[in-house]
PDB file of N, CA and C in Angstrom:
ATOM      1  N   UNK A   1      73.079 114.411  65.699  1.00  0.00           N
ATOM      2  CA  UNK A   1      73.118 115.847  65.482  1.00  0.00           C
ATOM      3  C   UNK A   1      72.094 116.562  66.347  1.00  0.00           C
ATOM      4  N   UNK A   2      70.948 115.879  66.678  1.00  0.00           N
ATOM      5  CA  UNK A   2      69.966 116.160  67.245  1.00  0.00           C
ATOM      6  C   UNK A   2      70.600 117.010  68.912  1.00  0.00           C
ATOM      7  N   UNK A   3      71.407 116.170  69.394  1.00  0.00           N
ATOM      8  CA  UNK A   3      72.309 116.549  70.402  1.00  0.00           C
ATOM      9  C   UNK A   3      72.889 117.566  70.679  1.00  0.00           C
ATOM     10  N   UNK A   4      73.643 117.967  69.408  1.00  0.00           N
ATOM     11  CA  UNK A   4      74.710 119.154  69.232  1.00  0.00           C
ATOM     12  C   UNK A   4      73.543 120.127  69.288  1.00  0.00           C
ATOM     13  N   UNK A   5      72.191 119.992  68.522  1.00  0.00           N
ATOM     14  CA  UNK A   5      71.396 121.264  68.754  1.00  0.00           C
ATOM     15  C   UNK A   5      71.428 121.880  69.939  1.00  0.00           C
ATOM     16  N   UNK A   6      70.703 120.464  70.704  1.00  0.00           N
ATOM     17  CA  UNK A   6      70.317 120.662  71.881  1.00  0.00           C
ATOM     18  C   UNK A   6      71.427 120.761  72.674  1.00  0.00           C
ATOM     19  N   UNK A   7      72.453 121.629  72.582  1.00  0.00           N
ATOM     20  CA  UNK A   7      73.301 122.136  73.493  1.00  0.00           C
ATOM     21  C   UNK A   7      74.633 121.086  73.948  1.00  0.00           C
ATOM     22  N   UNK A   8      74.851 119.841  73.161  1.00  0.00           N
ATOM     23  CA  UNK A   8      75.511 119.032  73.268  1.00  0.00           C
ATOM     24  C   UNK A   8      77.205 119.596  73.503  1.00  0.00           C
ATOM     25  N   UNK A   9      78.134 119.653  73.455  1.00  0.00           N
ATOM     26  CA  UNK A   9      79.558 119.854  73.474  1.00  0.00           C
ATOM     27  C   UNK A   9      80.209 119.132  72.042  1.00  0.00           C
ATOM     28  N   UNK A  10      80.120 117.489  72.327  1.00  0.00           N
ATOM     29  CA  UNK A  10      80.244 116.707  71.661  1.00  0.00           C
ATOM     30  C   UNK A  10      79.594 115.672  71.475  1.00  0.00           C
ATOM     31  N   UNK A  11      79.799 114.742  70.726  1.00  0.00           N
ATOM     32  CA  UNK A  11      79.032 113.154  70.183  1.00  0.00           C
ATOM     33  C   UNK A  11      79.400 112.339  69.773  1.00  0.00           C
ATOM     34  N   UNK A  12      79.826 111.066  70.492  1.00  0.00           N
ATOM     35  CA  UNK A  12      80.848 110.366  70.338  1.00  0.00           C
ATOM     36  C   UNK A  12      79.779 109.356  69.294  1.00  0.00           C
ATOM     37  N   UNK A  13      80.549 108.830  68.120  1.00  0.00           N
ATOM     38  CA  UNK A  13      79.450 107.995  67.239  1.00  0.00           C
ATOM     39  C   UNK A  13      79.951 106.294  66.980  1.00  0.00           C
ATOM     40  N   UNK A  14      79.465 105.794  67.258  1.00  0.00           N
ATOM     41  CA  UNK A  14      80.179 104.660  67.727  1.00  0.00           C
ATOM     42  C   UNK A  14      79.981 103.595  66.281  1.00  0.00           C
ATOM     43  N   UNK A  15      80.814 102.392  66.613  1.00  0.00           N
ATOM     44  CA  UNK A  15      80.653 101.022  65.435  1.00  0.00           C
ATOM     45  C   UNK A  15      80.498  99.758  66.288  1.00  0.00           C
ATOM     46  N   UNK A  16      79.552  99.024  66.088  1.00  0.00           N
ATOM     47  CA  UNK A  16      79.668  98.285  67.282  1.00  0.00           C
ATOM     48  C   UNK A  16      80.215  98.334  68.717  1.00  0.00           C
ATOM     49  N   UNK A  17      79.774  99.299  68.905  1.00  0.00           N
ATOM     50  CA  UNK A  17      79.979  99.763  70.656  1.00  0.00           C
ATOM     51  C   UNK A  17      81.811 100.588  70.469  1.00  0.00           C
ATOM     52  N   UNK A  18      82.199 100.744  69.256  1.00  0.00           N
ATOM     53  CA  UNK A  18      83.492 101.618  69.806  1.00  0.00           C
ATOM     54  C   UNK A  18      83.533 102.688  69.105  1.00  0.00           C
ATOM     55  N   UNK A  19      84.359 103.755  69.375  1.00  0.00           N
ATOM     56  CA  UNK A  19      84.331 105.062  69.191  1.00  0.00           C
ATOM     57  C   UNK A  19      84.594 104.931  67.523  1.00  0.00           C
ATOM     58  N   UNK A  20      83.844 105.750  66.750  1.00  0.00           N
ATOM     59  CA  UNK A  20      84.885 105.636  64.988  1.00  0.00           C
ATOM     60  C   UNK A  20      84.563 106.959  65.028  1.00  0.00           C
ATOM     61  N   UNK A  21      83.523 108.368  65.331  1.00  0.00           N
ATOM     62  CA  UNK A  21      83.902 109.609  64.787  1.00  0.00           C
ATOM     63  C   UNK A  21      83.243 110.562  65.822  1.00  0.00           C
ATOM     64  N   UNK A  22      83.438 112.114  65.807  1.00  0.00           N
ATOM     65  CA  UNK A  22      83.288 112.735  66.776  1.00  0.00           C
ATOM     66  C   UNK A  22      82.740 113.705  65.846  1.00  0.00           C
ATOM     67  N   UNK A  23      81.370 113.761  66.849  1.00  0.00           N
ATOM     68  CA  UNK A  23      80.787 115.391  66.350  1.00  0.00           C
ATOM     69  C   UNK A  23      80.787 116.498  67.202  1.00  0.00           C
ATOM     70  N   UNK A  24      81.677 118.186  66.467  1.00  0.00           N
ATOM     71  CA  UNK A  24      81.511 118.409  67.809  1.00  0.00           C
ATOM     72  C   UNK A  24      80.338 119.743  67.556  1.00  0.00           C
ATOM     73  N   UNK A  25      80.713 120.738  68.133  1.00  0.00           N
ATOM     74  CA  UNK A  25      79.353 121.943  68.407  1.00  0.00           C
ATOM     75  C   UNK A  25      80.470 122.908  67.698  1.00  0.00           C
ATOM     76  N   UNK A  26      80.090 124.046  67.148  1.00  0.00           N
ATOM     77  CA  UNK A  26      81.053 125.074  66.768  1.00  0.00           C
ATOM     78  C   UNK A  26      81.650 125.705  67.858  1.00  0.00           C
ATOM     79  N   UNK A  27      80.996 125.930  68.703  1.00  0.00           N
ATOM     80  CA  UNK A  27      81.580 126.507  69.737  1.00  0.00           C
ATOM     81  C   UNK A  27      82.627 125.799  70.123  1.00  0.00           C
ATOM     82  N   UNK A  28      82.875 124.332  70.757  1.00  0.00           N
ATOM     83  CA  UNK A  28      83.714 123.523  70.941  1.00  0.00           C
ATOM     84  C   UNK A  28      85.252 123.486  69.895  1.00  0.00           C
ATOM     85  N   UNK A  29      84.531 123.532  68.784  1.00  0.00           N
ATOM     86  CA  UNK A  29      85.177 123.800  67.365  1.00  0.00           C
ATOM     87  C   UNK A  29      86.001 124.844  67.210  1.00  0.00           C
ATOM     88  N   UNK A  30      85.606 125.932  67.500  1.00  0.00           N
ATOM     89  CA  UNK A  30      86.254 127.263  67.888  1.00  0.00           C
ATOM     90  C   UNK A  30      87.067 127.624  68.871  1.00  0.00           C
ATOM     91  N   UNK A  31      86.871 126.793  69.962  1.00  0.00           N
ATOM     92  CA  UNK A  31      87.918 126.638  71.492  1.00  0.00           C
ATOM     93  C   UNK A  31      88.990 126.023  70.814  1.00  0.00           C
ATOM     94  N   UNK A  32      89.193 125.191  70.223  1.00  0.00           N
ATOM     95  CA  UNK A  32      89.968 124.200  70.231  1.00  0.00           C
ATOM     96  C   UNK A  32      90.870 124.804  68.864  1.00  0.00           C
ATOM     97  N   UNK A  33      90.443 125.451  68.214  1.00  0.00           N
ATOM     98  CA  UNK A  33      91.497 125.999  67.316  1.00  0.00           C
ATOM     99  C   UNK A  33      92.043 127.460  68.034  1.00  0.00           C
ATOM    100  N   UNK A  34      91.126 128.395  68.564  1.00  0.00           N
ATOM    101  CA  UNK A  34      91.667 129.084  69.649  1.00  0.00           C
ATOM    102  C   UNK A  34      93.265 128.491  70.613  1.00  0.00           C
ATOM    103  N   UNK A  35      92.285 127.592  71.236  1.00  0.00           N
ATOM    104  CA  UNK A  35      93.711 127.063  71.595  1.00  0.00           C
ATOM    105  C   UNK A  35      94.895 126.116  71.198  1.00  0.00           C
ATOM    106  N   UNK A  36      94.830 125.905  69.772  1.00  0.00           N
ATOM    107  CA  UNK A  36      95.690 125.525  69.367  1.00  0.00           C
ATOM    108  C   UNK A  36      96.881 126.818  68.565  1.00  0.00           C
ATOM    109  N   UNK A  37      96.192 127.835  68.259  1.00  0.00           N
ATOM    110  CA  UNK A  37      96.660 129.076  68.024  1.00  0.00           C
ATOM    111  C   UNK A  37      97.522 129.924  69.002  1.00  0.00           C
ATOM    112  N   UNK A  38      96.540 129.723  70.621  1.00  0.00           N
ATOM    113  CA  UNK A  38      97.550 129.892  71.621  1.00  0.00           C
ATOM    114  C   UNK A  38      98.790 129.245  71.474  1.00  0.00           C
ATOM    115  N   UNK A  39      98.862 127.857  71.743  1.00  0.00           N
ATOM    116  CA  UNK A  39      99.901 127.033  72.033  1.00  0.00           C
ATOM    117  C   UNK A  39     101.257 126.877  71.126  1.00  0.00           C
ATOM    118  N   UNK A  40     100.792 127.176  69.602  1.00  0.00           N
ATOM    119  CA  UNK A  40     101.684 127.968  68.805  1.00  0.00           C
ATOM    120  C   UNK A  40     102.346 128.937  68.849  1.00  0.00           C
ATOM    121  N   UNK A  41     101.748 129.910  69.332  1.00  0.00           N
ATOM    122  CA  UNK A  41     102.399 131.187  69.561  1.00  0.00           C
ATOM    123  C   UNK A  41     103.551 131.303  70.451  1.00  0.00           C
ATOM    124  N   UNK A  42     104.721 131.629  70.133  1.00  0.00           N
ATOM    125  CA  UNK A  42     105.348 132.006  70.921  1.00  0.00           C
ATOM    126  C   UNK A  42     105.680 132.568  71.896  1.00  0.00           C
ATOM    127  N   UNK A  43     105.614 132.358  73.464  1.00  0.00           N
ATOM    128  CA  UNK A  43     105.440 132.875  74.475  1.00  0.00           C
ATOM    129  C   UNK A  43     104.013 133.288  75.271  1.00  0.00           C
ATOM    130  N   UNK A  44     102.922 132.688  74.471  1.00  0.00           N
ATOM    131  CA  UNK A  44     101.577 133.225  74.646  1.00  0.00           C
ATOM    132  C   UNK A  44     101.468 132.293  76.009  1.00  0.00           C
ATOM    133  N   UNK A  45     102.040 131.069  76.407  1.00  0.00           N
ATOM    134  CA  UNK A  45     101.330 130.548  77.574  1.00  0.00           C
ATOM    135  C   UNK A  45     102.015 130.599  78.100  1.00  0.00           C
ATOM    136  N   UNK A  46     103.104 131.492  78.385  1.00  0.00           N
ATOM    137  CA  UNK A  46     103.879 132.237  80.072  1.00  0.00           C
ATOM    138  C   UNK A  46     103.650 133.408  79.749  1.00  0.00           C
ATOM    139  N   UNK A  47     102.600 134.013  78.577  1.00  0.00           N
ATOM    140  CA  UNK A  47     101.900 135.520  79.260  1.00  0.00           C
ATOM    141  C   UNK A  47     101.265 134.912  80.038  1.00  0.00           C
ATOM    142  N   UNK A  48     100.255 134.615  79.684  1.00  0.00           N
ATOM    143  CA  UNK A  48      98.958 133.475  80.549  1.00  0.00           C
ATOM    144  C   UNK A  48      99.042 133.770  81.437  1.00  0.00           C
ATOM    145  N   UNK A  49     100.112 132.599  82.244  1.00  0.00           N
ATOM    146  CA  UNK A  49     100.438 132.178  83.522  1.00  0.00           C
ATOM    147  C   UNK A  49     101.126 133.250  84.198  1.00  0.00           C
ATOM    148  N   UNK A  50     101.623 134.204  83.574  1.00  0.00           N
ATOM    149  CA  UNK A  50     102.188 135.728  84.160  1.00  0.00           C
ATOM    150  C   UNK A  50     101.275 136.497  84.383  1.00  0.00           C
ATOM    151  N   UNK A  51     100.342 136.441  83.604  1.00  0.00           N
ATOM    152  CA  UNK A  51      98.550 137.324  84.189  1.00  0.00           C
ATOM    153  C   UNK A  51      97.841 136.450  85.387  1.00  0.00           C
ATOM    154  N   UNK A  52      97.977 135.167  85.057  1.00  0.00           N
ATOM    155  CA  UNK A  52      97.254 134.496  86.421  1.00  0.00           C
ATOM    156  C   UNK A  52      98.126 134.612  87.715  1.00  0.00           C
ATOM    157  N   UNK A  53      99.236 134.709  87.653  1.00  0.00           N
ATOM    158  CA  UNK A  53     100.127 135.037  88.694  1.00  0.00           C
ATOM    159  C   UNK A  53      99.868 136.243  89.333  1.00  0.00           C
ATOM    160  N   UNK A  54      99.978 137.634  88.354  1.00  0.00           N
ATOM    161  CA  UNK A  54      99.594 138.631  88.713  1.00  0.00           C
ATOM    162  C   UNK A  54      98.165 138.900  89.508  1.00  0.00           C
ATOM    163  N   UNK A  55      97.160 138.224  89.082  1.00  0.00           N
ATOM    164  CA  UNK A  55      96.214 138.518  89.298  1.00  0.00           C
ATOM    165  C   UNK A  55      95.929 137.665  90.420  1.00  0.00           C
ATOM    166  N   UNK A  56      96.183 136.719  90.909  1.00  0.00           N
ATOM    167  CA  UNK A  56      96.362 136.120  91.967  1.00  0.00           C
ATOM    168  C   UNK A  56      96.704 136.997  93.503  1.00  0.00           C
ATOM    169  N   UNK A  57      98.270 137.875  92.846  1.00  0.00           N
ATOM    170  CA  UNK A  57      98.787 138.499  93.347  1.00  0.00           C
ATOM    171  C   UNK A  57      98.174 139.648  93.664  1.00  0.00           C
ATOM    172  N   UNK A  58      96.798 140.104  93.262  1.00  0.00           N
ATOM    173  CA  UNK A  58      96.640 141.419  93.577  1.00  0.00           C
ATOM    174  C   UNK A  58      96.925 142.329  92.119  1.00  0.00           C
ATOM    175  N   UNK A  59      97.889 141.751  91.466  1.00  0.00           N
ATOM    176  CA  UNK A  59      98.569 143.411  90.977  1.00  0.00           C
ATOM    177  C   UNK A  59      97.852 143.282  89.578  1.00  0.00           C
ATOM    178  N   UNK A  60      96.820 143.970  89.606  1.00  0.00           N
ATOM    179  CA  UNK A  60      96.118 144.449  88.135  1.00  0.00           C
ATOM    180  C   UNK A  60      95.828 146.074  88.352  1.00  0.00           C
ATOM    181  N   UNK A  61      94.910 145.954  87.163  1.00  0.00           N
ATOM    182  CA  UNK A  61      94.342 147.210  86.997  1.00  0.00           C
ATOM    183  C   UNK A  61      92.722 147.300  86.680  1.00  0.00           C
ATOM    184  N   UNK A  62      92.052 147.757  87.578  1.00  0.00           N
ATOM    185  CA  UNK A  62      90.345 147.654  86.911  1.00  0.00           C
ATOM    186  C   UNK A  62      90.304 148.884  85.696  1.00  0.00           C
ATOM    187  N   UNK A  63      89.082 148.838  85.800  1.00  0.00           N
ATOM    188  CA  UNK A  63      88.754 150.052  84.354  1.00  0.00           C
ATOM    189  C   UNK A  63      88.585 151.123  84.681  1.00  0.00           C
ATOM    190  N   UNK A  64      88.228 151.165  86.417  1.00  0.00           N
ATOM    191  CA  UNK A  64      88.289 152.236  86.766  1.00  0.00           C
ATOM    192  C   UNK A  64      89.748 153.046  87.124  1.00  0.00           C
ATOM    193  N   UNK A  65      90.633 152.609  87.270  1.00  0.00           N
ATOM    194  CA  UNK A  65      91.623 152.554  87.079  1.00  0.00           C
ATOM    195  C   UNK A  65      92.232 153.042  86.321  1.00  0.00           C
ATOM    196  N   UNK A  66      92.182 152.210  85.386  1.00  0.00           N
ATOM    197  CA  UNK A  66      92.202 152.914  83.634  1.00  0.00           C
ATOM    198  C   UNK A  66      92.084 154.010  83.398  1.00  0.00           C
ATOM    199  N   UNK A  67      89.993 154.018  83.552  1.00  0.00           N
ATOM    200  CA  UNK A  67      89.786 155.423  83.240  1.00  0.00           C
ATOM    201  C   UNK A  67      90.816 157.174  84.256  1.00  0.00           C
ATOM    202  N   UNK A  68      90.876 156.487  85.386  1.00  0.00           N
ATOM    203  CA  UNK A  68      91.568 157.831  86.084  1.00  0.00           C
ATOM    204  C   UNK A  68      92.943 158.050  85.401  1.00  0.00           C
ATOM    205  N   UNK A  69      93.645 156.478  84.922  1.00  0.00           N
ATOM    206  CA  UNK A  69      95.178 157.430  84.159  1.00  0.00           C
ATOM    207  C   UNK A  69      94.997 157.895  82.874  1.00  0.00           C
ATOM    208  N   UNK A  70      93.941 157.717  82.311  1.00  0.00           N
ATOM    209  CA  UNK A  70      93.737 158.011  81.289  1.00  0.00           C
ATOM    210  C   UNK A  70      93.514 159.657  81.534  1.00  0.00           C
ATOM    211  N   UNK A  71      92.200 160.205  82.250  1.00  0.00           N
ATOM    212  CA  UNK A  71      92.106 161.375  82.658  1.00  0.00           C
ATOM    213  C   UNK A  71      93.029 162.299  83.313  1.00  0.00           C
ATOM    214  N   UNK A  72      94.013 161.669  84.126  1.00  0.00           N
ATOM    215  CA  UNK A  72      94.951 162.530  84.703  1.00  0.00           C
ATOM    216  C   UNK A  72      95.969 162.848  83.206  1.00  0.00           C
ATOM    217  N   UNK A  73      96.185 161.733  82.089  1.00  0.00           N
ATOM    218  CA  UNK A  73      97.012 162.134  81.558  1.00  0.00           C
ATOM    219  C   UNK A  73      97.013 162.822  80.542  1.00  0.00           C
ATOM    220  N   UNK A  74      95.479 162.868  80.213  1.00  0.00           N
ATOM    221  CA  UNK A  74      94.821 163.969  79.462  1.00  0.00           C
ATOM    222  C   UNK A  74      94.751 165.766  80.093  1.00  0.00           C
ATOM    223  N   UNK A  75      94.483 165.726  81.160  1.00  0.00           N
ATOM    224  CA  UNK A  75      94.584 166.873  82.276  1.00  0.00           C
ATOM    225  C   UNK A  75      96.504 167.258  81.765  1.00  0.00           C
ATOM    226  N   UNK A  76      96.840 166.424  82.307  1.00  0.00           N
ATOM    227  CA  UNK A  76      98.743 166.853  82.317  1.00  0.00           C
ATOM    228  C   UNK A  76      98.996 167.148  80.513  1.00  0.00           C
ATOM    229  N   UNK A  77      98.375 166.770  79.489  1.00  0.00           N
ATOM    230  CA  UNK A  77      99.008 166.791  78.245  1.00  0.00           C
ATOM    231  C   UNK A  77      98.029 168.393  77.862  1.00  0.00           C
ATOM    232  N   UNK A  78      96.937 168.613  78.355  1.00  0.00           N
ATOM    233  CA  UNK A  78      96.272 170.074  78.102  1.00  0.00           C
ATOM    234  C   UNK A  78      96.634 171.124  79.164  1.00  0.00           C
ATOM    235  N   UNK A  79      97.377 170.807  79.526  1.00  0.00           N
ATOM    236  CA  UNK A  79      98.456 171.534  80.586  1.00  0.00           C
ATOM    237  C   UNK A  79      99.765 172.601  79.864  1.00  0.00           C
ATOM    238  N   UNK A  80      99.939 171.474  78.880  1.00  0.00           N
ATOM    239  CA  UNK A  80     101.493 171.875  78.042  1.00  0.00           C
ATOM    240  C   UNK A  80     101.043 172.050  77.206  1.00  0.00           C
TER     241      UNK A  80
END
């Protein structure tokens, strides 16, 4: 346990030299149901790979970005 304090991931705990249990870190703990929640979900890992595509590609949006359609469309809605 001493391990996991100190920033460990995991800790493999052995029985005569072979693996019998695993300790892991919460953080580790938390990835791993994260992504088991992904992998459940329906369609969640070809959004994924449709954002890494995109973004590969160039075609996103920063925040600055954001913020200007946000402002133009505030401008156009106090217009009418």
């Amino acid at each position: 346990m001493v391990a996991l304090a100190n920033g460990a991931d995991r800790v493999i705990v052995t029985r005569n030299g072979v693996p019998a249990a695993l300790m892991l870190g919460w953080s580790e703990w938390e990835g791993l149901l994260e992504t088991i929640d992904i992998m459940r979900t329906p369609g969640a890992v070809e959004d994924i790979k449709r954002g890494e595509r995109d973004v590969e590609a160039g075609e996103y949006a920063t925040i600055d970005d954001l913020i200007a359609d946000l402002q133009s469309r505030s401008e156009v809605a106090s217009e009418e």
